[in-house]
PDB file of N, CA and C in Angstrom:
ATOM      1  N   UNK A   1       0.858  -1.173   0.000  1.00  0.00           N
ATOM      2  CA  UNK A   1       0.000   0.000   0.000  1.00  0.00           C
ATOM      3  C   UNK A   1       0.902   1.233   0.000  1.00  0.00           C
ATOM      4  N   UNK A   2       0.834   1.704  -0.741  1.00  0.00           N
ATOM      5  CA  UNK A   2       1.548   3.251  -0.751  1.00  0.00           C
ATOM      6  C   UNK A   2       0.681   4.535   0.001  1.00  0.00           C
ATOM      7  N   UNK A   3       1.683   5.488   0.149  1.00  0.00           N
ATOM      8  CA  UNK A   3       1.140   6.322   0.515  1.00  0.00           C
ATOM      9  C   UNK A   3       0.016   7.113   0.551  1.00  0.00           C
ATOM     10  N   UNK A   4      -0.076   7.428  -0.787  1.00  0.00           N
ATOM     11  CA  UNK A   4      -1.429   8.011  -1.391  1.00  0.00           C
ATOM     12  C   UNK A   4      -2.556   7.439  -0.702  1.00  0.00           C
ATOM     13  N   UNK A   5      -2.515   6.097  -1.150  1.00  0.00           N
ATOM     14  CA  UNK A   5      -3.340   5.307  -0.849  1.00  0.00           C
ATOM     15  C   UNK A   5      -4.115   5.239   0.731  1.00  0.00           C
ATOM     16  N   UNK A   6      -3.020   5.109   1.435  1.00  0.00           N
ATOM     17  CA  UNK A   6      -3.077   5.243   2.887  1.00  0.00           C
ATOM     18  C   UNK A   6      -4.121   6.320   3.067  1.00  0.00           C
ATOM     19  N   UNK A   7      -3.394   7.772   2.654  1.00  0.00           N
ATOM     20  CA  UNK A   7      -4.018   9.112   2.893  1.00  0.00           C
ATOM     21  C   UNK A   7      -5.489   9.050   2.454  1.00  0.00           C
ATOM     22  N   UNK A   8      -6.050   8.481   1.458  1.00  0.00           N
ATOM     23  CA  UNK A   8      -7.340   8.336   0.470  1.00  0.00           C
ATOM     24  C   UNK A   8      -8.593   7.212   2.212  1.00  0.00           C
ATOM     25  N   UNK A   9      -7.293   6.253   2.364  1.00  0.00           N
ATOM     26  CA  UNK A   9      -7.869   5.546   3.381  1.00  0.00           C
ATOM     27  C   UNK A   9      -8.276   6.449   5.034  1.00  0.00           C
ATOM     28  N   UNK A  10      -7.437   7.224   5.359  1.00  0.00           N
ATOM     29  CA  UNK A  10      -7.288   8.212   6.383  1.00  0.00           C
ATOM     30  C   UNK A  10      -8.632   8.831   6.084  1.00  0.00           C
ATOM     31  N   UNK A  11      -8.427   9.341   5.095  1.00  0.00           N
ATOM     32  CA  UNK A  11      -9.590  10.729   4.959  1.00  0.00           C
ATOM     33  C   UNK A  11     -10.851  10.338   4.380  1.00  0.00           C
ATOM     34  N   UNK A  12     -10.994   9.359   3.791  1.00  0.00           N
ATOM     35  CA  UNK A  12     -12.299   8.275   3.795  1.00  0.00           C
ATOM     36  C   UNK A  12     -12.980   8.075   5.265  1.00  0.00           C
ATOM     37  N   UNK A  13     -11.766   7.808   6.012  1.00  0.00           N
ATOM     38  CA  UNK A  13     -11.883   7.138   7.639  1.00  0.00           C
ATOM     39  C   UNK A  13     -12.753   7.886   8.267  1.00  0.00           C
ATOM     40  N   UNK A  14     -12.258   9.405   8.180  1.00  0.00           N
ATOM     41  CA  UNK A  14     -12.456  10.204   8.872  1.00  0.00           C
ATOM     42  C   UNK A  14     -13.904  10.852   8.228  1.00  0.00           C
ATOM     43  N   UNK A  15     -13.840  11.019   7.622  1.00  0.00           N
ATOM     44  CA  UNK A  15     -15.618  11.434   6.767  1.00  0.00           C
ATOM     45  C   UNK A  15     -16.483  10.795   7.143  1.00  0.00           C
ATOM     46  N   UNK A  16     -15.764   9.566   7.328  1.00  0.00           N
ATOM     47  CA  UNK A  16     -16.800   8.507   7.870  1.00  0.00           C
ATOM     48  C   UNK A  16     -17.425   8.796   9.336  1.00  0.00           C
ATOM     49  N   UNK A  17     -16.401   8.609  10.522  1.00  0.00           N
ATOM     50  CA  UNK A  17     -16.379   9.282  11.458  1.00  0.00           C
ATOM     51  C   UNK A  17     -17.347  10.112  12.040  1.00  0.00           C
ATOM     52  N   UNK A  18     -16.972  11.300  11.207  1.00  0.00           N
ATOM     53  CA  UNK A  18     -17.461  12.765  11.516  1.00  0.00           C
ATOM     54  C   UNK A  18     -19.168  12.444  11.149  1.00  0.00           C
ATOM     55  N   UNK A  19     -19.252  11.823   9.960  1.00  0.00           N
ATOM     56  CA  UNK A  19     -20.876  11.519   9.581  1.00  0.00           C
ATOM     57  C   UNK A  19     -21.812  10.765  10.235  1.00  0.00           C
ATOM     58  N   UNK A  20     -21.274   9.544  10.866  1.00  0.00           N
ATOM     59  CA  UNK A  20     -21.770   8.998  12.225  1.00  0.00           C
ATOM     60  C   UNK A  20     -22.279   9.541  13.299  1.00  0.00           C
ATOM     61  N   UNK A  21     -21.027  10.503  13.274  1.00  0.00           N
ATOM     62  CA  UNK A  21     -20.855  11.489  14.737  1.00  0.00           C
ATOM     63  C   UNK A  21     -22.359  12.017  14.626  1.00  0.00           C
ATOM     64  N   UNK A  22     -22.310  13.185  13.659  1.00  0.00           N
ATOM     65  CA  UNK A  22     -23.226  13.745  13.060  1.00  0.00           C
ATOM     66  C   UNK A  22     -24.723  13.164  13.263  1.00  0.00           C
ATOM     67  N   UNK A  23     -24.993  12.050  12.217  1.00  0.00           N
ATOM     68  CA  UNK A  23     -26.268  10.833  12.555  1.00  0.00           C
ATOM     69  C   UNK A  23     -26.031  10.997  14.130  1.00  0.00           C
ATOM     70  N   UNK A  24     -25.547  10.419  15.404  1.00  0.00           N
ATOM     71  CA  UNK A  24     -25.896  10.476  16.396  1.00  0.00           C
ATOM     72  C   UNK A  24     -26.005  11.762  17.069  1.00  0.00           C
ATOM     73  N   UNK A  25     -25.584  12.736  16.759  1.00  0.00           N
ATOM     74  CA  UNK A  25     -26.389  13.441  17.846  1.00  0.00           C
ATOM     75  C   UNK A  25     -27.596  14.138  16.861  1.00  0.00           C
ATOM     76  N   UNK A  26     -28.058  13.750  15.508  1.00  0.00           N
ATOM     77  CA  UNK A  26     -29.280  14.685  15.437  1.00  0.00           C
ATOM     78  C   UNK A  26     -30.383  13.225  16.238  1.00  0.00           C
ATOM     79  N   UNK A  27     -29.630  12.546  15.684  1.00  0.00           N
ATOM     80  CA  UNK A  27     -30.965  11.308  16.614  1.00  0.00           C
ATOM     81  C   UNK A  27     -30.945  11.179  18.035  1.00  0.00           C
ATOM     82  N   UNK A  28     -30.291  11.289  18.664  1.00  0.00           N
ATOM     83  CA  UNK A  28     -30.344  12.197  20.369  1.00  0.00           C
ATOM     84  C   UNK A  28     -31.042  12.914  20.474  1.00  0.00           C
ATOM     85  N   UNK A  29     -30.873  13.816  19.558  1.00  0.00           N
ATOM     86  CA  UNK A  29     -31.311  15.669  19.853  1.00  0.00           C
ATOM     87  C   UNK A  29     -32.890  15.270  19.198  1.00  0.00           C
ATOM     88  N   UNK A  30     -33.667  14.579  18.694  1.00  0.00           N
ATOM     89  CA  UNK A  30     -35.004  13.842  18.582  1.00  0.00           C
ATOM     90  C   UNK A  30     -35.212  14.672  16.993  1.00  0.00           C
ATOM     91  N   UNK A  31     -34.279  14.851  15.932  1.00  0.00           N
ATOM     92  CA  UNK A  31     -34.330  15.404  14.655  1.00  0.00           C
ATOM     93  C   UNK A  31     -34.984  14.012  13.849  1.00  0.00           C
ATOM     94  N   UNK A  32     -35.754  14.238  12.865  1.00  0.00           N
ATOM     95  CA  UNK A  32     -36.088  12.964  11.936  1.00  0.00           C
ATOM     96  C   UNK A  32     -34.711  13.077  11.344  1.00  0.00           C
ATOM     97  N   UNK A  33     -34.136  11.436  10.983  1.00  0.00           N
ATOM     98  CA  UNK A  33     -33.155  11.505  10.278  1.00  0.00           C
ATOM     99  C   UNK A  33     -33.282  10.106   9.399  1.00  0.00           C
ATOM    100  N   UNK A  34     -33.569  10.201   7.894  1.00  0.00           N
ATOM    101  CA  UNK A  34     -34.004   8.956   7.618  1.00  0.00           C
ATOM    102  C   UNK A  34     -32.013   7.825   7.136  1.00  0.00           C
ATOM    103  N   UNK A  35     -32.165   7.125   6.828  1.00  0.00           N
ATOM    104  CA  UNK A  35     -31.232   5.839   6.456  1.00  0.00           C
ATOM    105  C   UNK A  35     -30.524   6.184   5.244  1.00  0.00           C
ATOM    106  N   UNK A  36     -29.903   6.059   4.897  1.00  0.00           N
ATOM    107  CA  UNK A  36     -28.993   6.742   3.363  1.00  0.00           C
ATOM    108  C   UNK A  36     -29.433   5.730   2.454  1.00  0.00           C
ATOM    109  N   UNK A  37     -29.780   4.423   2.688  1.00  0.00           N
ATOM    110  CA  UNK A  37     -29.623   3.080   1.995  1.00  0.00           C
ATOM    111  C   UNK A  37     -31.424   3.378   1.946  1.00  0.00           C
ATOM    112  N   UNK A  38     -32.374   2.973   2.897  1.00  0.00           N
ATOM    113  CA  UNK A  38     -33.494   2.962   2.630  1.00  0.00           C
ATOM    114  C   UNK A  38     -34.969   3.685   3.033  1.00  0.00           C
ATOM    115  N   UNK A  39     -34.275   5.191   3.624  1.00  0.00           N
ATOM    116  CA  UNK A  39     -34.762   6.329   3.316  1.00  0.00           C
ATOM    117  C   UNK A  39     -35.924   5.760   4.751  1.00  0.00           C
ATOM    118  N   UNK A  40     -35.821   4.777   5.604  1.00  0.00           N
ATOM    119  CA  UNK A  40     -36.604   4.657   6.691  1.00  0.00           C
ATOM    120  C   UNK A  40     -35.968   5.808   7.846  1.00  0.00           C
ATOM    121  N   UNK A  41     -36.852   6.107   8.916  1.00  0.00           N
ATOM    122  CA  UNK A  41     -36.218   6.880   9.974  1.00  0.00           C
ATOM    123  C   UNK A  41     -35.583   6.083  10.533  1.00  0.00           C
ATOM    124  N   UNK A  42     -33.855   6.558  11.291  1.00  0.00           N
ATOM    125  CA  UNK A  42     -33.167   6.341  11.548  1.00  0.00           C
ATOM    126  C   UNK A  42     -33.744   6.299  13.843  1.00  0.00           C
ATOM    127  N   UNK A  43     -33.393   5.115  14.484  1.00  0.00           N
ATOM    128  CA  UNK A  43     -34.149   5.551  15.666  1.00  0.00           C
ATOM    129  C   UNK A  43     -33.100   5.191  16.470  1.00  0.00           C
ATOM    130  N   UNK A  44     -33.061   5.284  17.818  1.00  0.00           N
ATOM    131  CA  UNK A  44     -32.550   5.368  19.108  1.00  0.00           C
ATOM    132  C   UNK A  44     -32.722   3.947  19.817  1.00  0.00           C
ATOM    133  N   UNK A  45     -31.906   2.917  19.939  1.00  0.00           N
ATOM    134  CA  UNK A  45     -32.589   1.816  20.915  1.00  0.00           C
ATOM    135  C   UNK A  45     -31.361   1.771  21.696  1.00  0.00           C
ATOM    136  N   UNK A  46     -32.105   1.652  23.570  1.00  0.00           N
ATOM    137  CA  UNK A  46     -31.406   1.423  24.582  1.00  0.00           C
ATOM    138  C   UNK A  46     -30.637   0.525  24.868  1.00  0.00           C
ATOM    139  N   UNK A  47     -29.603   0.577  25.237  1.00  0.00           N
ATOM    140  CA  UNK A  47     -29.018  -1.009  25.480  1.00  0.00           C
ATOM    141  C   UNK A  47     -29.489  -1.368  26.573  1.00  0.00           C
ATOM    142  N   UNK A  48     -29.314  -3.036  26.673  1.00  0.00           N
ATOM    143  CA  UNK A  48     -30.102  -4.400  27.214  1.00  0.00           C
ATOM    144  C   UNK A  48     -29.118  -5.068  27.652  1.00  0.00           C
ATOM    145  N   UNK A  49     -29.794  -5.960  28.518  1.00  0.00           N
ATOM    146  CA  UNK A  49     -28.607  -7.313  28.850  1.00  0.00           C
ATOM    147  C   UNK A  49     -28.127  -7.778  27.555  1.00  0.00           C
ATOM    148  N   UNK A  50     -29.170  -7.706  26.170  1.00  0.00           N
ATOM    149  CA  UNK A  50     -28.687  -8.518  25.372  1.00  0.00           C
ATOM    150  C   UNK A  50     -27.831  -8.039  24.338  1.00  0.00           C
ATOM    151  N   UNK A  51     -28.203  -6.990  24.096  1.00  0.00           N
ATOM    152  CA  UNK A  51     -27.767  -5.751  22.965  1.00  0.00           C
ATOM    153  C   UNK A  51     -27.467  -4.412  23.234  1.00  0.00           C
ATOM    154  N   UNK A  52     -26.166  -3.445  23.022  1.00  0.00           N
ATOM    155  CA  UNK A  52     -25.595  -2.902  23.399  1.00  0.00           C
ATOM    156  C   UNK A  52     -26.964  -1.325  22.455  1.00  0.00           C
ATOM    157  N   UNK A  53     -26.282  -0.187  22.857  1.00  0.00           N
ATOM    158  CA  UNK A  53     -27.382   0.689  23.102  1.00  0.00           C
ATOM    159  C   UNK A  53     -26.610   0.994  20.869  1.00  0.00           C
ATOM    160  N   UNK A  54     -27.755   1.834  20.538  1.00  0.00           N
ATOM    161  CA  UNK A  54     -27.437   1.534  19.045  1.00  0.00           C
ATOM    162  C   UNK A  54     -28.339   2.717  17.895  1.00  0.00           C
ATOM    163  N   UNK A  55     -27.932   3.170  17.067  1.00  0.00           N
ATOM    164  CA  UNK A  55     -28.653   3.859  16.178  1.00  0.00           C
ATOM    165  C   UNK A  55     -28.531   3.096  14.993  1.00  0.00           C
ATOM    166  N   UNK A  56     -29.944   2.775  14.493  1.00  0.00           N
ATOM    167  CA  UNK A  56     -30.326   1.942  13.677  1.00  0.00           C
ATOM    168  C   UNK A  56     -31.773   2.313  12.931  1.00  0.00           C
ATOM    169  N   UNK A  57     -31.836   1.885  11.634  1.00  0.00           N
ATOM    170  CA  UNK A  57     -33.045   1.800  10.555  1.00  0.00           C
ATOM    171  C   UNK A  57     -33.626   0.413  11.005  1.00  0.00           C
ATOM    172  N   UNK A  58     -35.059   0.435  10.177  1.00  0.00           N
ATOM    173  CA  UNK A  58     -35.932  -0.786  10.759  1.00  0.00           C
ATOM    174  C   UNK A  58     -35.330  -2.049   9.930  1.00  0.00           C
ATOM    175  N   UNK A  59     -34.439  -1.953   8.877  1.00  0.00           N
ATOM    176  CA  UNK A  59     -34.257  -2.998   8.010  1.00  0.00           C
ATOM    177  C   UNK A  59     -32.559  -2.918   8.637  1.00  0.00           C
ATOM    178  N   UNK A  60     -32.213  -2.484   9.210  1.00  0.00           N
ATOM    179  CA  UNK A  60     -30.449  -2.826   9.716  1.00  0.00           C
ATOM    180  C   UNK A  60     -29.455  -2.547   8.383  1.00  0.00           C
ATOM    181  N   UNK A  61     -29.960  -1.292   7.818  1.00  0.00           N
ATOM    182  CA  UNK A  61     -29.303  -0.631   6.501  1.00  0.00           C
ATOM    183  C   UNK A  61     -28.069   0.020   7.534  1.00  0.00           C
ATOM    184  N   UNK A  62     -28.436   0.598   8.087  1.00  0.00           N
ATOM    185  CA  UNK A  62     -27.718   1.423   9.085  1.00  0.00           C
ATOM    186  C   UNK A  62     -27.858   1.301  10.253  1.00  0.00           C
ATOM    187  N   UNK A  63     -27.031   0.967  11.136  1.00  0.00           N
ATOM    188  CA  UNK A  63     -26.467   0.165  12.354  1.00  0.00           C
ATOM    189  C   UNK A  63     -25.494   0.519  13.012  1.00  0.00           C
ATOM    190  N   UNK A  64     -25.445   1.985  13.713  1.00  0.00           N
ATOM    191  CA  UNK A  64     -24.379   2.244  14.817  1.00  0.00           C
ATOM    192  C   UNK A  64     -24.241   2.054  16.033  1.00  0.00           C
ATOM    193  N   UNK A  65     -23.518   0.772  16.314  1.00  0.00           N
ATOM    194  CA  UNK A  65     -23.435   0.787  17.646  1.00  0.00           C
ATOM    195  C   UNK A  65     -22.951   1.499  18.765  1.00  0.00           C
ATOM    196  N   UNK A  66     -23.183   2.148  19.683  1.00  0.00           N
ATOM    197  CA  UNK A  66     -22.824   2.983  20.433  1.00  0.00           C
ATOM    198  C   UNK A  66     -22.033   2.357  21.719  1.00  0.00           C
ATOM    199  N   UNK A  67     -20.914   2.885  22.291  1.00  0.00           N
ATOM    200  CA  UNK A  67     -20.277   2.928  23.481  1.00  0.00           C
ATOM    201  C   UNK A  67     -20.139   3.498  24.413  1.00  0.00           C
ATOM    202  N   UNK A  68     -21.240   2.949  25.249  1.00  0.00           N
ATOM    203  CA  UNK A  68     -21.913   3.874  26.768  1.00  0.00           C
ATOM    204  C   UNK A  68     -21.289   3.318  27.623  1.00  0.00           C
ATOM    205  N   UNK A  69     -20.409   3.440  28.774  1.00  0.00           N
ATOM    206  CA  UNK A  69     -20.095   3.440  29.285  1.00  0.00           C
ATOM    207  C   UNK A  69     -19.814   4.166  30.724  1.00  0.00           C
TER     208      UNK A  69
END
């Protein structure tokens, strides 16, 4: 992997990141925010004994798991 490459990977990384970031706090802050993939609202579920706390679409297009701690 060369450099370039790396950098393309970095700053991909990071767009990524920041856009997540983004998706979670308008879905905190109680904004409609629909799914990029299937245009459903994007919602808030608590974590459980079984499943960790998570921002997610009804079809699991989009699936961020969150780290509450």
């Amino acid at each position: 992997m060369d450099l370039s490459a790396l950098e393309a990977l970095q700053k991909n990384s990071k767009r990524s990141y920041n856009d997540q970031k983004a998706i979670i706090k308008k879905v905190l802050a109680g904004r409609a925010v629909s799914c990029k993939v299937c245009r459903q609202p994007l919602m808030f579920n608590m974590a459980n004994q079984n499943q960790p706390a998570k921002v997610c679409c009804t079809k699991g297009c989009t699936d961020i798991e969150l780290d509450i701690s």
